[in-house]
N, C-alpha and C. Protein backbone atom coordinates (compact mmCIF):
# COMPACT_ATOMS: atom_id res chain seq x y z
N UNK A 1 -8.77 -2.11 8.50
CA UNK A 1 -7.33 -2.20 8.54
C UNK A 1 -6.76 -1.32 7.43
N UNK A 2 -5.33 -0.56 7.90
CA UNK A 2 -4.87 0.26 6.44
C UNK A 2 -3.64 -0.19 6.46
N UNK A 3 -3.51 -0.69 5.12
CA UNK A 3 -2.37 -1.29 4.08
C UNK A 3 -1.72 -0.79 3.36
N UNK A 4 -0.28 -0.83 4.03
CA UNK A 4 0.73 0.07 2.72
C UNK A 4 1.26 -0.72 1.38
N UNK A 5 0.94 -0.84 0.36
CA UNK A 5 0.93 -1.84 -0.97
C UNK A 5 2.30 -0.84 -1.54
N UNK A 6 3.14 -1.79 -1.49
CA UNK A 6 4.32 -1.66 -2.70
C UNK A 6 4.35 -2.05 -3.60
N UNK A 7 4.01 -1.80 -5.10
CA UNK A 7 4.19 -2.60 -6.40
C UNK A 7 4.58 -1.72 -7.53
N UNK A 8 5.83 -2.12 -7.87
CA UNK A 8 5.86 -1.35 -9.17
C UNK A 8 4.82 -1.76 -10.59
N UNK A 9 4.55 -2.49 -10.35
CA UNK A 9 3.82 -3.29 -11.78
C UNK A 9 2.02 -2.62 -11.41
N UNK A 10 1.83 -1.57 -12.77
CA UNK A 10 0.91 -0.70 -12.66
C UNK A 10 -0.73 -1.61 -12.73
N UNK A 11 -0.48 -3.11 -13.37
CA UNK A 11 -1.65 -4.06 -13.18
C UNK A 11 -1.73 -4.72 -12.15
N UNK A 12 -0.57 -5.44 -11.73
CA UNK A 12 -0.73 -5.87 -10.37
C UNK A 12 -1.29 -5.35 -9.54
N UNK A 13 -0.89 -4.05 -9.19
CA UNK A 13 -1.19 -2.97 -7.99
C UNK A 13 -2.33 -2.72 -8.38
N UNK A 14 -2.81 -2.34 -9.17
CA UNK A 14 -4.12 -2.03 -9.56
C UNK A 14 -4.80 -3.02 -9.08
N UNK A 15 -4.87 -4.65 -9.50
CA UNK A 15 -6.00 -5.72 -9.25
C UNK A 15 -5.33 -5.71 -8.05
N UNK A 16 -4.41 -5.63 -6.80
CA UNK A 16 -4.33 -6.13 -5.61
C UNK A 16 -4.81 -5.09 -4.36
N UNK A 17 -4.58 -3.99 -5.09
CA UNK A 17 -5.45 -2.59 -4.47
C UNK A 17 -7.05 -3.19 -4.16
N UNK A 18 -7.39 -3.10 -5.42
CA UNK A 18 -8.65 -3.16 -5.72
C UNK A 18 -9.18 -4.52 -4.46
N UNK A 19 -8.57 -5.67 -5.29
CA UNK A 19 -8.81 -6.99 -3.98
C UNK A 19 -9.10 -6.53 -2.44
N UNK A 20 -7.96 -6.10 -2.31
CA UNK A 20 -7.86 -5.58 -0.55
C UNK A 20 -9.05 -4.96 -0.55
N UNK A 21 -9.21 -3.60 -1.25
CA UNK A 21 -10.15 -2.68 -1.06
C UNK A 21 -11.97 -3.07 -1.25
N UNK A 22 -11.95 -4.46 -1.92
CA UNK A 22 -13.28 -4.96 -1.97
C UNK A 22 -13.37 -5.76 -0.30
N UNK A 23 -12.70 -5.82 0.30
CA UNK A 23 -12.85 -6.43 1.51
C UNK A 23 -12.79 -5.46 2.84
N UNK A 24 -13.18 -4.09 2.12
CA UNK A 24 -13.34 -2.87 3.33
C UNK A 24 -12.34 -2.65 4.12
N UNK A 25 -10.74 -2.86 3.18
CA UNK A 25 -9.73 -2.64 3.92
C UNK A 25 -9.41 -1.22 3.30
N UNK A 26 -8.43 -0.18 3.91
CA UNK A 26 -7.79 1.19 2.98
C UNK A 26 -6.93 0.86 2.58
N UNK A 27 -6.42 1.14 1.52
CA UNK A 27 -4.79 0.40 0.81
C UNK A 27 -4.56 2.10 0.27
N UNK A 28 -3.10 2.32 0.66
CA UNK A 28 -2.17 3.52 0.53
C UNK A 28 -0.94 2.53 -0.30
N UNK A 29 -0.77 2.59 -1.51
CA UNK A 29 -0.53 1.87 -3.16
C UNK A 29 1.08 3.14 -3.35
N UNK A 30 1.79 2.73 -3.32
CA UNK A 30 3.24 3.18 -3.58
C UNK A 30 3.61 2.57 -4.69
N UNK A 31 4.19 3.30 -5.70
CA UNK A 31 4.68 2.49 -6.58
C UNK A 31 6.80 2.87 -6.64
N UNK A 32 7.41 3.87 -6.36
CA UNK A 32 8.28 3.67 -6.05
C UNK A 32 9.05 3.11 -4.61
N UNK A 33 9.86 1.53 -5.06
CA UNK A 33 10.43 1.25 -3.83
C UNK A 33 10.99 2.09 -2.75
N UNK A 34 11.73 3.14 -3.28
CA UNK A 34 12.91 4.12 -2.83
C UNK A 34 12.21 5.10 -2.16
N UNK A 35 11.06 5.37 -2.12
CA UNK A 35 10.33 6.07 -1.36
C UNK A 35 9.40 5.83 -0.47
N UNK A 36 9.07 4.11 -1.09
CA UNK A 36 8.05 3.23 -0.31
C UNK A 36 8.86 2.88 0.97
N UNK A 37 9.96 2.52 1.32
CA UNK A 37 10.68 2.51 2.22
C UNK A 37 10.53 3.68 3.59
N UNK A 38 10.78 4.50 2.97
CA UNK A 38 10.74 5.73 4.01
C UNK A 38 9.69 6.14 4.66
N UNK A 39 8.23 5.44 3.35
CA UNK A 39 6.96 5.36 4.09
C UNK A 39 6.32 5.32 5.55
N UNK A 40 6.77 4.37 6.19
CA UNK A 40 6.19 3.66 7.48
C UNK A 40 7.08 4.80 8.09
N UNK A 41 8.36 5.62 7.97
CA UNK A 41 8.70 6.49 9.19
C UNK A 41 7.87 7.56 9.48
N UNK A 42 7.07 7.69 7.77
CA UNK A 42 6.69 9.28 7.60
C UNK A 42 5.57 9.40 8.24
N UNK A 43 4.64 8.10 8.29
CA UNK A 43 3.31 7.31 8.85
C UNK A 43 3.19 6.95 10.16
N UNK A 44 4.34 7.05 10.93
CA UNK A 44 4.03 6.27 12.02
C UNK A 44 3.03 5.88 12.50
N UNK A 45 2.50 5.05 13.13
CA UNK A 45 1.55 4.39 13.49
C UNK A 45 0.30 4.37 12.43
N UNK A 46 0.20 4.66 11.03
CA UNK A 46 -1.04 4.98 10.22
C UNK A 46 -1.16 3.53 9.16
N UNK A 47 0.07 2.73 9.03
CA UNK A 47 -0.45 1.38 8.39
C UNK A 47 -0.35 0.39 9.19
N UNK A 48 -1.39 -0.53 9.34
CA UNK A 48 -1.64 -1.74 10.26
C UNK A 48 -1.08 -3.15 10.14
N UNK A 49 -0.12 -2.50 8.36
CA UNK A 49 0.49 -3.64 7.48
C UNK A 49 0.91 -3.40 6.28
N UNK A 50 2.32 -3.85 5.98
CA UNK A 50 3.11 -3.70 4.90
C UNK A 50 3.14 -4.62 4.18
């Protein structure tokens, strides 16, 4: 499964990346909201979950 992760908080995202990613998922890790938004148009069909 590939996961689009929004977090501004550079530890969070880091240990929740990592989590996902120990469970053989892909995580695509955004850290600005304002751009994380526009994400899923630019992606279409490429994350399985936001």
């Amino acid at each position: 499964m590939r996961i689009l992760l929004i977090e501004d908080d550079t530890i969070l995202g880091a240990a929740i990346r990592d989590h996902i990613a120990a469970d053989n998922h892909s995580v695509d890790w955004m850290m600005d909201d304002r751009i994380a938004v526009l994400a899923p148009l630019k992606q279409a069909g490429r994350s399985n979950l936001i």
